[in-house]
PDB file of N, CA and C in Angstrom:
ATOM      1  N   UNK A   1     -19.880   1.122  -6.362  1.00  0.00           N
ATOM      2  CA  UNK A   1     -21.025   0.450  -5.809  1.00  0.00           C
ATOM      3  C   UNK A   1     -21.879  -0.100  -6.952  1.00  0.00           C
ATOM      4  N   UNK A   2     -23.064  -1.437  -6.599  1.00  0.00           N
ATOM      5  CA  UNK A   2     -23.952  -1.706  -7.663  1.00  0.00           C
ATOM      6  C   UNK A   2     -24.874  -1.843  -7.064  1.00  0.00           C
ATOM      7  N   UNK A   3     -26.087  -2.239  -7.829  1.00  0.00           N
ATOM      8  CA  UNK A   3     -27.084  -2.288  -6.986  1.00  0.00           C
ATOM      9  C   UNK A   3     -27.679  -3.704  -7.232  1.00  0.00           C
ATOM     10  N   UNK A   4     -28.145  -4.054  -6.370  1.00  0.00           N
ATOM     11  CA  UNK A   4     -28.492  -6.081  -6.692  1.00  0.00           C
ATOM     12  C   UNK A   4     -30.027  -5.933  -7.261  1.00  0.00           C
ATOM     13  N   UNK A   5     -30.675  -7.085  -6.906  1.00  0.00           N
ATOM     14  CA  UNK A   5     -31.950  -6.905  -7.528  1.00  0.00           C
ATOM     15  C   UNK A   5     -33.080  -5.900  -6.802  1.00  0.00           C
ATOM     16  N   UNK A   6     -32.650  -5.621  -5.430  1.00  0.00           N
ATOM     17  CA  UNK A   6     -33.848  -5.180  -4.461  1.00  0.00           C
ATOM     18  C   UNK A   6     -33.114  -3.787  -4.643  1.00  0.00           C
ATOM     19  N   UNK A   7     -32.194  -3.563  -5.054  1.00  0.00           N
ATOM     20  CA  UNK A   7     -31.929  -1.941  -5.207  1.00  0.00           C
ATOM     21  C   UNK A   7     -30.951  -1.409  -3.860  1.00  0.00           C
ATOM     22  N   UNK A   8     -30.549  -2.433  -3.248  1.00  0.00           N
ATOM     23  CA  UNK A   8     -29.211  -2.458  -2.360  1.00  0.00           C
ATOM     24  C   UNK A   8     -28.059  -1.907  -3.208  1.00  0.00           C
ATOM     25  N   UNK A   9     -27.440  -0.566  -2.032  1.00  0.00           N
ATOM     26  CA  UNK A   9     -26.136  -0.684  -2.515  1.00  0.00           C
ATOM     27  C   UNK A   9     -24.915  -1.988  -1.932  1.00  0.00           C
ATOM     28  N   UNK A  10     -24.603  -2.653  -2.755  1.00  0.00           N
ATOM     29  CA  UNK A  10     -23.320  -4.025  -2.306  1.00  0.00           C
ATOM     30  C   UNK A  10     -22.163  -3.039  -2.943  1.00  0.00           C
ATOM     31  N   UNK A  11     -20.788  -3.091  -1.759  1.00  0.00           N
ATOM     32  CA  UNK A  11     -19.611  -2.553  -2.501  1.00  0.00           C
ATOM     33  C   UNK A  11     -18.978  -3.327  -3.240  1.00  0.00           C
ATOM     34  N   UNK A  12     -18.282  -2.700  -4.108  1.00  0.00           N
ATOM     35  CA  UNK A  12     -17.373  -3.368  -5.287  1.00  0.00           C
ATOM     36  C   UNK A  12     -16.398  -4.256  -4.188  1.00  0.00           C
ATOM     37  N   UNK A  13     -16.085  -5.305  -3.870  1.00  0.00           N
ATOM     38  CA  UNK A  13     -14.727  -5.600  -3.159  1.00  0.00           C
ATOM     39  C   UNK A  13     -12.850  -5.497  -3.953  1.00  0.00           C
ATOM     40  N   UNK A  14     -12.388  -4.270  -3.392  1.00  0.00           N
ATOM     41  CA  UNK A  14     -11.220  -4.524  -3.763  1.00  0.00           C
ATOM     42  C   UNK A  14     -10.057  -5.513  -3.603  1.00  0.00           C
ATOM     43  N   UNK A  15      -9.663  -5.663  -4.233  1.00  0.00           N
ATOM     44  CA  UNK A  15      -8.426  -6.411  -3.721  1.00  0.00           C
ATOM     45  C   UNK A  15      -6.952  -6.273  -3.285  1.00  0.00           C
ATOM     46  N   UNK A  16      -6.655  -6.648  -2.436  1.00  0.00           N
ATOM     47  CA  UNK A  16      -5.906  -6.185  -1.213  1.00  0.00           C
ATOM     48  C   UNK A  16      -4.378  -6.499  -1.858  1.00  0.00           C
ATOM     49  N   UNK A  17      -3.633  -5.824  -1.233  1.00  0.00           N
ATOM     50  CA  UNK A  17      -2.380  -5.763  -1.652  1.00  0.00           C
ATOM     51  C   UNK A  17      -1.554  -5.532  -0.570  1.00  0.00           C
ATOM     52  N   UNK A  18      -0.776  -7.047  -0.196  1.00  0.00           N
ATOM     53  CA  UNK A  18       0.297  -6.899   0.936  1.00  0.00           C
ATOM     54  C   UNK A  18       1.530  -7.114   0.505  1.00  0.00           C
ATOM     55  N   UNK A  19       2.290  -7.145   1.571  1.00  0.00           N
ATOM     56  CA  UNK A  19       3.902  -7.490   1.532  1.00  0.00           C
ATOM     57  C   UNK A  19       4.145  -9.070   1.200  1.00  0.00           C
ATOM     58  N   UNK A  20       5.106  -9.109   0.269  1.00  0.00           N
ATOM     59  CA  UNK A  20       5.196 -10.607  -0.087  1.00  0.00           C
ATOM     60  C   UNK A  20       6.136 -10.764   0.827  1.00  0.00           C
ATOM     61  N   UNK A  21       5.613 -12.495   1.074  1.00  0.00           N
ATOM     62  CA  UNK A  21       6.335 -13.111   2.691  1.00  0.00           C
ATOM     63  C   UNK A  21       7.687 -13.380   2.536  1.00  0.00           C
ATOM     64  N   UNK A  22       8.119 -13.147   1.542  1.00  0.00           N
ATOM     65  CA  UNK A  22       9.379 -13.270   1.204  1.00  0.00           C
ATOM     66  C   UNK A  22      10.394 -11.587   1.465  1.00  0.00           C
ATOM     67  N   UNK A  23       9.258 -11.199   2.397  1.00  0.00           N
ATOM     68  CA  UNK A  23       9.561  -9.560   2.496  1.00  0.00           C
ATOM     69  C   UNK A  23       9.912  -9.782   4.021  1.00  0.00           C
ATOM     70  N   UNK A  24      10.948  -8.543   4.655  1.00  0.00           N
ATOM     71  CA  UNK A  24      10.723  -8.402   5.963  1.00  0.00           C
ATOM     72  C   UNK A  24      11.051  -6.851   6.074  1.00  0.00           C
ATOM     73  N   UNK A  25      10.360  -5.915   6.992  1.00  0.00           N
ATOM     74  CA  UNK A  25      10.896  -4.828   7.094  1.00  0.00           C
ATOM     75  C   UNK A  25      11.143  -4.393   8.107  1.00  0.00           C
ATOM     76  N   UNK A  26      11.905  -3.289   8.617  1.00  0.00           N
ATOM     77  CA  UNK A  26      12.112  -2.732   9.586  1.00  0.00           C
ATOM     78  C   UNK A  26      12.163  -1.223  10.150  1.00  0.00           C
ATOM     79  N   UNK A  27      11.508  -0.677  10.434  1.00  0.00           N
ATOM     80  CA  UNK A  27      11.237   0.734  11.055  1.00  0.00           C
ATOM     81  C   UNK A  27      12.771   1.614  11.127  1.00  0.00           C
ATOM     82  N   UNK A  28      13.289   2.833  11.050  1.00  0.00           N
ATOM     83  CA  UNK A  28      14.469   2.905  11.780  1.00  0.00           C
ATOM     84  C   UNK A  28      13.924   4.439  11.179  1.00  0.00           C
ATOM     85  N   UNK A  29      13.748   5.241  12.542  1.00  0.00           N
ATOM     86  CA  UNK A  29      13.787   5.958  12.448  1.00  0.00           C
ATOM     87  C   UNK A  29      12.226   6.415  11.229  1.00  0.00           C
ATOM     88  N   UNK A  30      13.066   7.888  10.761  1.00  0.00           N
ATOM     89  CA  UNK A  30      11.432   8.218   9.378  1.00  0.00           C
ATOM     90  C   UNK A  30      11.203   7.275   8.427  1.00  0.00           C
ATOM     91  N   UNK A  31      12.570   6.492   7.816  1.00  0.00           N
ATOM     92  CA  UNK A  31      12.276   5.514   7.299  1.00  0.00           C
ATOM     93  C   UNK A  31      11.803   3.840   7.326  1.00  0.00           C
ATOM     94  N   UNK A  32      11.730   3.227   6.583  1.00  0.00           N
ATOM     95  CA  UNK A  32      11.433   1.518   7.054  1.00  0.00           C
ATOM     96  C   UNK A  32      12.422   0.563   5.818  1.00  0.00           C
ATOM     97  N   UNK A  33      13.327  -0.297   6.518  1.00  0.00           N
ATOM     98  CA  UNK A  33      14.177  -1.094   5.512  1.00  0.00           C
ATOM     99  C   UNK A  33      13.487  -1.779   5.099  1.00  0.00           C
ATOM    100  N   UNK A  34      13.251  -2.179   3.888  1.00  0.00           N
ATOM    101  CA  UNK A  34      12.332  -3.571   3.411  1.00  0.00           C
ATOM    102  C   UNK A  34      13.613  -4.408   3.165  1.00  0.00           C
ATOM    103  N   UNK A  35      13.575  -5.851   3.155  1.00  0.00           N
ATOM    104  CA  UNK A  35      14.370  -6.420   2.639  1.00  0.00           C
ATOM    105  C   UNK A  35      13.757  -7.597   1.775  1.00  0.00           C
ATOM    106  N   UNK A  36      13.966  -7.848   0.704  1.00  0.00           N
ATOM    107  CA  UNK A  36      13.388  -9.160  -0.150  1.00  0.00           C
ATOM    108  C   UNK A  36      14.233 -10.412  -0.041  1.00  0.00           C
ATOM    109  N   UNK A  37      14.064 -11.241   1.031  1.00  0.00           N
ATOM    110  CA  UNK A  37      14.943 -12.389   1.429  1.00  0.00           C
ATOM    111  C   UNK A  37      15.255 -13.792  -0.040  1.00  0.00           C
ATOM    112  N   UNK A  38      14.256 -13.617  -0.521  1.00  0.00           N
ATOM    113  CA  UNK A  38      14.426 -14.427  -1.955  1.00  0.00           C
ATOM    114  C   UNK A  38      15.469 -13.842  -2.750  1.00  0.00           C
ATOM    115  N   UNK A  39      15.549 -12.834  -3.354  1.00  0.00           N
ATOM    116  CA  UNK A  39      16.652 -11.692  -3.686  1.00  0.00           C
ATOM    117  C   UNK A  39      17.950 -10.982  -3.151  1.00  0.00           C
ATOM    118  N   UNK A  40      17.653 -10.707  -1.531  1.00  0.00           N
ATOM    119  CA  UNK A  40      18.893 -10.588  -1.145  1.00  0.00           C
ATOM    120  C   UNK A  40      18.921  -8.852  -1.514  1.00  0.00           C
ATOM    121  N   UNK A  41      18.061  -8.399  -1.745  1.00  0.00           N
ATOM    122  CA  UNK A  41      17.779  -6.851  -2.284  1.00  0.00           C
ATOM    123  C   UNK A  41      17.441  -6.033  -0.936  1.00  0.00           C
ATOM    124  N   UNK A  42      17.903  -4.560  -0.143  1.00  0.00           N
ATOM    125  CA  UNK A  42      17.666  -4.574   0.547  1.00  0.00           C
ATOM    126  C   UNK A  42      17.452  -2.981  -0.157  1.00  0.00           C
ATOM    127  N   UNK A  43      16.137  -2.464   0.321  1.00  0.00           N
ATOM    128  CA  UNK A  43      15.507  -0.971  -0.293  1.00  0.00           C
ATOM    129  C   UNK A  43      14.861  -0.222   1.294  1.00  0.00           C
ATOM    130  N   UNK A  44      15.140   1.369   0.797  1.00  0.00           N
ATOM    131  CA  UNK A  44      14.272   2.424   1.765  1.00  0.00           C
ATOM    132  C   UNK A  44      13.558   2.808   1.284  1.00  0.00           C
ATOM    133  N   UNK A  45      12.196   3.084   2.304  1.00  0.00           N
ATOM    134  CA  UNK A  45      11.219   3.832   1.717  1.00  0.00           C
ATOM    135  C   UNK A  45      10.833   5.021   2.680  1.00  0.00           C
ATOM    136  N   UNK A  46      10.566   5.995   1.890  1.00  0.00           N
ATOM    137  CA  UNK A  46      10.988   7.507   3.082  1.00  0.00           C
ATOM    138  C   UNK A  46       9.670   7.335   3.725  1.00  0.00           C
ATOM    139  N   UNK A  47       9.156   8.354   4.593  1.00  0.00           N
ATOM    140  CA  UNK A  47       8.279   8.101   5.698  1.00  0.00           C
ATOM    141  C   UNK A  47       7.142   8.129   4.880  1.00  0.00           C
ATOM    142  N   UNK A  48       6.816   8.748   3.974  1.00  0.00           N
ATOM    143  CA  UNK A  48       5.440   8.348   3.417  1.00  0.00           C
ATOM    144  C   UNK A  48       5.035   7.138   2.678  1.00  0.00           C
ATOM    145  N   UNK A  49       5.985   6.357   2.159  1.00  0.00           N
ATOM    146  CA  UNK A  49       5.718   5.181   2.015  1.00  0.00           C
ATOM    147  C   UNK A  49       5.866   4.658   2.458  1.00  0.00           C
ATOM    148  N   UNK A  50       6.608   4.821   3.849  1.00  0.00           N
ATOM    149  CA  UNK A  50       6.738   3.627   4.949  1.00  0.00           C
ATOM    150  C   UNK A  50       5.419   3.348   5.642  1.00  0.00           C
ATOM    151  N   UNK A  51       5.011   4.858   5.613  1.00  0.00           N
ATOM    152  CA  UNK A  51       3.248   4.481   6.657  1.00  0.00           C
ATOM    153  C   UNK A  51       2.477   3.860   5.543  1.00  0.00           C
ATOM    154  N   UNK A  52       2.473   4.050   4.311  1.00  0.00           N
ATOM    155  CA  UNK A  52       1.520   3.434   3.321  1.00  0.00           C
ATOM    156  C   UNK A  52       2.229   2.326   3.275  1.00  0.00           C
ATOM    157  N   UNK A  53       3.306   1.493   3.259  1.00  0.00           N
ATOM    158  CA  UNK A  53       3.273   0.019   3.752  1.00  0.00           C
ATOM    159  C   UNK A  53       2.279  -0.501   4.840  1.00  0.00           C
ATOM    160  N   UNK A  54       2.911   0.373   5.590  1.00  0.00           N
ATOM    161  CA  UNK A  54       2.132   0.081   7.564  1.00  0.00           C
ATOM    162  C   UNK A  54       0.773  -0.236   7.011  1.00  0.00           C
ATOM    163  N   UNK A  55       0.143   0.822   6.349  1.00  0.00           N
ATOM    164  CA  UNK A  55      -1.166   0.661   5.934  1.00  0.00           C
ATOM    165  C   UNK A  55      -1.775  -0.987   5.426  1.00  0.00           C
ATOM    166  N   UNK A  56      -1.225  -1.054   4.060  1.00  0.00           N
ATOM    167  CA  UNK A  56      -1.355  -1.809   3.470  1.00  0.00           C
ATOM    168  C   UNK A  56      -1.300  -3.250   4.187  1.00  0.00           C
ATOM    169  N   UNK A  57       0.283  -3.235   5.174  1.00  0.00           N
ATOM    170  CA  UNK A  57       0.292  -4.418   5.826  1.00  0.00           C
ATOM    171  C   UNK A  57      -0.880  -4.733   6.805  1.00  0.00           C
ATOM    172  N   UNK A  58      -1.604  -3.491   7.313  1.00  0.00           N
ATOM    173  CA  UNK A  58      -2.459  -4.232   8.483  1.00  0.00           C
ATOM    174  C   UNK A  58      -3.759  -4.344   7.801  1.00  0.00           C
ATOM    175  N   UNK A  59      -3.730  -4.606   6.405  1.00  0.00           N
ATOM    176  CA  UNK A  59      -5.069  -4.844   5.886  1.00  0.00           C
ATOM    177  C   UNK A  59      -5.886  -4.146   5.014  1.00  0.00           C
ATOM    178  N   UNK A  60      -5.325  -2.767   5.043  1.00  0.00           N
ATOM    179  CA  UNK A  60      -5.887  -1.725   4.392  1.00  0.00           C
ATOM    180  C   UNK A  60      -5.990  -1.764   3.045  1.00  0.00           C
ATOM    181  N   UNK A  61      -7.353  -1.711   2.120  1.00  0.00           N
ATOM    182  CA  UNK A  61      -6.712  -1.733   0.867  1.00  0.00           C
ATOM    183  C   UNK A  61      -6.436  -0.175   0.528  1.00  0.00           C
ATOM    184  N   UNK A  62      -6.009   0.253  -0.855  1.00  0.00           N
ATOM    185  CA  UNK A  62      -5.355   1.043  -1.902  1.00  0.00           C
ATOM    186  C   UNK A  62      -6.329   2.425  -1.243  1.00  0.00           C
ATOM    187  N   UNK A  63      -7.637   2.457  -1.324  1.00  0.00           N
ATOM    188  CA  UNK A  63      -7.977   3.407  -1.161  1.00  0.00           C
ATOM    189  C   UNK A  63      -8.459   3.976   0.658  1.00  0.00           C
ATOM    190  N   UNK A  64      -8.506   2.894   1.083  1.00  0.00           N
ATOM    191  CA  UNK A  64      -8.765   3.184   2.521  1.00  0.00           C
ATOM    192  C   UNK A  64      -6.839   3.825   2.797  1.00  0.00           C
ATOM    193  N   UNK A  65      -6.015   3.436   2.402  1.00  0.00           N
ATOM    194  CA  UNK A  65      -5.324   3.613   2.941  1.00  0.00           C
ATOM    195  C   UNK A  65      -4.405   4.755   2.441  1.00  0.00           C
ATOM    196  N   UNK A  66      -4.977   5.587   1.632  1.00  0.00           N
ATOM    197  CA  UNK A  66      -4.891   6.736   0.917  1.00  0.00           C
ATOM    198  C   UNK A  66      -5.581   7.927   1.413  1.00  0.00           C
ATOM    199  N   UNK A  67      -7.163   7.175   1.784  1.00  0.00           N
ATOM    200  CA  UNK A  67      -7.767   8.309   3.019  1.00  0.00           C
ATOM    201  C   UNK A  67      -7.182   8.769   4.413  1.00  0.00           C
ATOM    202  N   UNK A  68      -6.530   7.675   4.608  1.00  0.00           N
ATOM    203  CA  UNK A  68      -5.579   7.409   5.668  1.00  0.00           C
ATOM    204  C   UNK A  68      -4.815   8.469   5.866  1.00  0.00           C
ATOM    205  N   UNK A  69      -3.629   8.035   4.868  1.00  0.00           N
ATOM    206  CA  UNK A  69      -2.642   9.179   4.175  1.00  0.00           C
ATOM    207  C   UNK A  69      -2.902  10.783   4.023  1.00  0.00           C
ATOM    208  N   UNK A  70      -3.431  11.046   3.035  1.00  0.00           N
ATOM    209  CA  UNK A  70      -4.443  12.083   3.287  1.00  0.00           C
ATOM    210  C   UNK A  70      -4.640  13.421   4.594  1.00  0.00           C
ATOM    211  N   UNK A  71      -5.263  12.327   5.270  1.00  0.00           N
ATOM    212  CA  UNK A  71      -5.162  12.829   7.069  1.00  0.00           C
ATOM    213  C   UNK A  71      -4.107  12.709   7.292  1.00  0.00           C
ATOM    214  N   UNK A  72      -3.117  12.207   7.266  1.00  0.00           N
ATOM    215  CA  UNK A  72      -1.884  12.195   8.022  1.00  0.00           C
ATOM    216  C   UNK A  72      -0.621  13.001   7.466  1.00  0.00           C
ATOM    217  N   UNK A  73      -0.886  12.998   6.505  1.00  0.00           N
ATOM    218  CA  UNK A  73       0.295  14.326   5.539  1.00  0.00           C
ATOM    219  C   UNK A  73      -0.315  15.382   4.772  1.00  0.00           C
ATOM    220  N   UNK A  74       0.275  15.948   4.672  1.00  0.00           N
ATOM    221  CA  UNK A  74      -0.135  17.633   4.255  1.00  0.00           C
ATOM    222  C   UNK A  74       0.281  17.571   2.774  1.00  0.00           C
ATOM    223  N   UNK A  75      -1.026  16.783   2.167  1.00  0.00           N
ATOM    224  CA  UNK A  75      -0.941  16.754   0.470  1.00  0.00           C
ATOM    225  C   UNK A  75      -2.303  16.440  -0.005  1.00  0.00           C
ATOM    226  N   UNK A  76      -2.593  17.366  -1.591  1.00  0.00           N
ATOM    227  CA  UNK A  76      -3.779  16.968  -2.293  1.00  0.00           C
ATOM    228  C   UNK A  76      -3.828  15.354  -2.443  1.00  0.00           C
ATOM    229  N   UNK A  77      -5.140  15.345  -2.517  1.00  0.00           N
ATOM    230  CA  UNK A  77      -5.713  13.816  -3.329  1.00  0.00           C
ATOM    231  C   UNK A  77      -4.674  13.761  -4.263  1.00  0.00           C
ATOM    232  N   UNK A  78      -4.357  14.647  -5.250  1.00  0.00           N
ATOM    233  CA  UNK A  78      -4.380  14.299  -6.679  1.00  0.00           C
ATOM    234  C   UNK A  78      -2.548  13.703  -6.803  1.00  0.00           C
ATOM    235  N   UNK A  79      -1.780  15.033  -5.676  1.00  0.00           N
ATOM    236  CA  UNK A  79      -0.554  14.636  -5.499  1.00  0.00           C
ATOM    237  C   UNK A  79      -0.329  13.088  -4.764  1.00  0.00           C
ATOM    238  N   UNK A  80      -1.242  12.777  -3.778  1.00  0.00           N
ATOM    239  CA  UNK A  80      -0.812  11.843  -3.038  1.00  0.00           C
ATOM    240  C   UNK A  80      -1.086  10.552  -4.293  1.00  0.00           C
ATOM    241  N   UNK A  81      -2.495  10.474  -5.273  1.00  0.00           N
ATOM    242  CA  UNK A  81      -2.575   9.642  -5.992  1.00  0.00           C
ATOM    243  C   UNK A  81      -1.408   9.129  -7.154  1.00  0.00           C
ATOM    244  N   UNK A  82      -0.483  10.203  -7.257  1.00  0.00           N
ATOM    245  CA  UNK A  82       0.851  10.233  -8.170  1.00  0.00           C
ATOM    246  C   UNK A  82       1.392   9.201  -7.262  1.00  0.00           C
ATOM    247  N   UNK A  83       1.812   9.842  -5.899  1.00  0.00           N
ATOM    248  CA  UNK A  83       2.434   9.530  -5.279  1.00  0.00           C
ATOM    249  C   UNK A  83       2.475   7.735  -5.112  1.00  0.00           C
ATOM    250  N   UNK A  84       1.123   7.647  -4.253  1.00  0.00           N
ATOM    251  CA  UNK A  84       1.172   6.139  -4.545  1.00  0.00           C
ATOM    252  C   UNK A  84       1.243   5.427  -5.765  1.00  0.00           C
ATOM    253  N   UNK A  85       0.594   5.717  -7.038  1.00  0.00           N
ATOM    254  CA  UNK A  85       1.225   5.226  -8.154  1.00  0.00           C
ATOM    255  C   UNK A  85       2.419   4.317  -8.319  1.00  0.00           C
ATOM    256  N   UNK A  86       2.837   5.669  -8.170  1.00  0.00           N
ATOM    257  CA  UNK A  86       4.326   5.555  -8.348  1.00  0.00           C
ATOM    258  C   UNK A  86       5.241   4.400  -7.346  1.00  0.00           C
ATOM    259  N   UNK A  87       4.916   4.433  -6.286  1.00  0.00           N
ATOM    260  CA  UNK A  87       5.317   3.699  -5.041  1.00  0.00           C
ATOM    261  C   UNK A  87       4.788   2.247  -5.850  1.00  0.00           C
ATOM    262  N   UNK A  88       3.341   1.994  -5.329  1.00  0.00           N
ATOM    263  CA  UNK A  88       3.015   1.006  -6.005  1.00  0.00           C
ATOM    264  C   UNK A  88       3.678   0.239  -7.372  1.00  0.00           C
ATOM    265  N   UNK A  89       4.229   0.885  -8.235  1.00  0.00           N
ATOM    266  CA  UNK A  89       4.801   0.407  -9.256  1.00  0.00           C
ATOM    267  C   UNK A  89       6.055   0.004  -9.140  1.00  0.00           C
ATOM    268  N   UNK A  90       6.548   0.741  -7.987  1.00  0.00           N
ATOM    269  CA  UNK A  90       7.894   0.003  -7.910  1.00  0.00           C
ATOM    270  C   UNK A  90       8.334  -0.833  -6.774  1.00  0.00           C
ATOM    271  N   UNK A  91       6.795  -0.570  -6.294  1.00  0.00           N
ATOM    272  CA  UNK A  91       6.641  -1.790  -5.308  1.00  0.00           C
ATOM    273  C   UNK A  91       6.659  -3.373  -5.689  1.00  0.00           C
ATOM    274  N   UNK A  92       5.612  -3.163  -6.787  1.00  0.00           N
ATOM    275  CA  UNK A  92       5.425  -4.636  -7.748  1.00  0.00           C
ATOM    276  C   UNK A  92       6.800  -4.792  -8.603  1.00  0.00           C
ATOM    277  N   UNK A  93       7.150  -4.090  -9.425  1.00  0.00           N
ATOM    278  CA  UNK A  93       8.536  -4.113  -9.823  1.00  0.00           C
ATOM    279  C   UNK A  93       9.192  -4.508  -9.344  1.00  0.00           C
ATOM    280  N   UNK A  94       9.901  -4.946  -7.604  1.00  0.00           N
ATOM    281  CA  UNK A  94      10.256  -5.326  -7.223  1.00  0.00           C
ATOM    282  C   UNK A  94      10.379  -6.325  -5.977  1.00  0.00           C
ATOM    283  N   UNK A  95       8.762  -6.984  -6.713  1.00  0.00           N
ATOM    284  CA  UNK A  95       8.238  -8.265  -5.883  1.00  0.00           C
ATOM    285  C   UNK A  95       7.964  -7.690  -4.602  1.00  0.00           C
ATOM    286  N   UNK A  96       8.214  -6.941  -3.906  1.00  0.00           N
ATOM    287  CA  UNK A  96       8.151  -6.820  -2.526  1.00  0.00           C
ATOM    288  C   UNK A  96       6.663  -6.761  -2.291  1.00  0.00           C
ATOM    289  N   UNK A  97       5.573  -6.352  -2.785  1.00  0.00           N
ATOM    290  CA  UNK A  97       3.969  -6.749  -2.624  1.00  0.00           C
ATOM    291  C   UNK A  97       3.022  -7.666  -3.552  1.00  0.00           C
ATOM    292  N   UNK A  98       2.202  -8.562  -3.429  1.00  0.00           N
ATOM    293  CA  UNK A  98       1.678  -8.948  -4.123  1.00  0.00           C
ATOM    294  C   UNK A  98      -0.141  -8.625  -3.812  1.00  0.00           C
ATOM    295  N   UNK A  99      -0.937  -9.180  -4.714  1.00  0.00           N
ATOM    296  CA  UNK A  99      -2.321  -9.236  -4.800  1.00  0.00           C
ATOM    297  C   UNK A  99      -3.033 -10.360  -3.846  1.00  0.00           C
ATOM    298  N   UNK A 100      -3.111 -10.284  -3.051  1.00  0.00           N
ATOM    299  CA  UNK A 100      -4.343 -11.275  -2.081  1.00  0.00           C
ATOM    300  C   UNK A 100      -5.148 -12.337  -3.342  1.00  0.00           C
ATOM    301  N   UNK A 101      -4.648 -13.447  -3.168  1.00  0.00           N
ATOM    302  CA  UNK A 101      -5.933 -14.468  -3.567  1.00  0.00           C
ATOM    303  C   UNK A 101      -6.949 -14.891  -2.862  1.00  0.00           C
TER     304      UNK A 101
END
């Protein structure tokens, strides 16, 4: 948060991170197929990164959708923050999300 001239808190705006359209995925079961149609690459992501896609895709940014997470699986902050890390990195690694302009 900052504070403007009158001493308002304004939030920082993050920036959002979706599925690149060159992405399509599909549910099946605990997991979700992503496929990268530019590439021809077709990857699983086990159920906890499948809902933190879900997340991400309907708008959510990084940290709303970690609070999310959070509530919904039976893990610390600190583990789940590895967790997405990690996801995230090989999310971008392999084009399948990009940064909102």
């Amino acid at each position: 948060m900052i504070k403007d001239d009158q001493e308002k808190s304004v939030p920082l705006e993050q920036p959002r991170i979706l599925p690149n359209p060159e992405v399509v995925a599909k549910r099946l079961d605990e997991d979700l197929v992503v496929i990268h149609l530019g590439t021809d690459q077709i990857y699983s992501l086990n159920s906890s990164a499948a809902r933190f896609w879900e997340l991400l895709e309907s708008g959510l940014g990084v940290l709303e959708a970690k609070k999310q997470l959070v509530e919904e699986f039976a893990v610390s902050m600190q583990q789940l923050d590895e967790d997405v890390s990690v996801t995230l990195a090989a999310l971008f690694e392999h084009q399948l999300v990009k940064v909102e302009k």
